[in-house]
Protein backbone atom coordinates (compact mmCIF):
# COMPACT_ATOMS: atom_id res chain seq x y z
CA UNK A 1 -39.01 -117.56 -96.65
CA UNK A 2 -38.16 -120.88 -98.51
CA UNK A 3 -41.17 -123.38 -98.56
CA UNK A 4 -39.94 -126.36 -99.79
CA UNK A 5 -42.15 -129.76 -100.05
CA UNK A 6 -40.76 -132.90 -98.50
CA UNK A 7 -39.61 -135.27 -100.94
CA UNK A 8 -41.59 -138.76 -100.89
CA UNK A 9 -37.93 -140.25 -99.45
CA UNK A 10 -37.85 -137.71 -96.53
CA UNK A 11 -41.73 -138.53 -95.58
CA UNK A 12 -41.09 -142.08 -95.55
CA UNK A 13 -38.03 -141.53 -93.49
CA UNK A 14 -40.45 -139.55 -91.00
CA UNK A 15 -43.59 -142.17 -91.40
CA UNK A 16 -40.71 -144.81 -90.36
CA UNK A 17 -39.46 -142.86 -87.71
CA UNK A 18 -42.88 -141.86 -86.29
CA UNK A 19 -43.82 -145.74 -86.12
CA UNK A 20 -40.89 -146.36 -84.50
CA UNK A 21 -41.26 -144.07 -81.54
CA UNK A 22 -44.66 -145.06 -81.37
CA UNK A 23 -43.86 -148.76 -80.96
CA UNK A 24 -41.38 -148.00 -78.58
CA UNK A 25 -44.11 -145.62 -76.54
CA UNK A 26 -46.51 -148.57 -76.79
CA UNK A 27 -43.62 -151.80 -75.80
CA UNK A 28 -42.54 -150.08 -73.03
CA UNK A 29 -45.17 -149.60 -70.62
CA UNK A 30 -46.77 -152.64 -71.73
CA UNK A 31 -43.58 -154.51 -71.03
CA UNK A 32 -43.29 -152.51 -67.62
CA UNK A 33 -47.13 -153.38 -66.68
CA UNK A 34 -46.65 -157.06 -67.39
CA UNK A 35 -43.70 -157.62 -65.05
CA UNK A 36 -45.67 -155.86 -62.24
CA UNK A 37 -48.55 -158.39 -62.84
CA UNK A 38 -46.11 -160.99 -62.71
CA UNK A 39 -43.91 -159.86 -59.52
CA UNK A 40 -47.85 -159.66 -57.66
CA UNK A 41 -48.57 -162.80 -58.59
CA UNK A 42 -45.55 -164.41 -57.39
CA UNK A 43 -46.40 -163.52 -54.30
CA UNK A 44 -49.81 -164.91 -53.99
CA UNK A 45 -49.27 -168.11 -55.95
CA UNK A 46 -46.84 -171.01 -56.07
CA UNK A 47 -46.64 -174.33 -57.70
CA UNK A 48 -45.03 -176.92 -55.89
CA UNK A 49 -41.65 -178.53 -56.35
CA UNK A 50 -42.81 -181.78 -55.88
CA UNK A 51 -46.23 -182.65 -58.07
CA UNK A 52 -46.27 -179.59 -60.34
CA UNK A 53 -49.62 -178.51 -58.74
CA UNK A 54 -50.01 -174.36 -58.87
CA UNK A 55 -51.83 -173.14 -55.82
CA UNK A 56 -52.80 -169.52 -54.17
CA UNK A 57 -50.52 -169.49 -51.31
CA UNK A 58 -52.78 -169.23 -47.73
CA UNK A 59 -49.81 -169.65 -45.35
CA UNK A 60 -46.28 -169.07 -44.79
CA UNK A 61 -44.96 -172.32 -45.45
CA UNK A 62 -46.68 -172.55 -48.85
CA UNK A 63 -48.04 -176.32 -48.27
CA UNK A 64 -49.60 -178.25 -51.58
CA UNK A 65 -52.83 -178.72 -51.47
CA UNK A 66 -52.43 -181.88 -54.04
CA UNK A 67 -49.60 -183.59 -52.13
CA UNK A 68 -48.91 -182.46 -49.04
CA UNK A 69 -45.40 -181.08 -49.48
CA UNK A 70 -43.69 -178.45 -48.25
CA UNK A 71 -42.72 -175.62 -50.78
């Protein structure tokens, strides 16, 4: 059996392609977790068309505290 030592270009080919799948392991689910924050939010808050004002939403029609408007 043929033992042969990795050459310092084929380690730094693996030590690049280790931190790449570890980036990738690491983007993803963070990427994945911040767009389900997101799509939860947008259901509990708004900001209204009108003034700009961002509000927790408390009924259906989604009406601004600041102004008065319907969102």
């Amino acid at each position: 059996m043929n033992i042969s030592p990795m050459l310092p270009s084929e380690l730094f080919v693996a030590v690049v392609y280790a931190g790449f799948l570890l980036m990738v392991g690491v983007f993803i689910p963070v990427k994945l977790a911040a767009k389900w924050r997101r799509i939860r939010r947008a259901r509990t808050h708004l900001t209204c068309r009108i003034c700009g004002f961002r509000f927790l939403r408390r009924d259906a029609e989604g009406i601004c505290p600041h102004c008065q408007s319907r969102n």
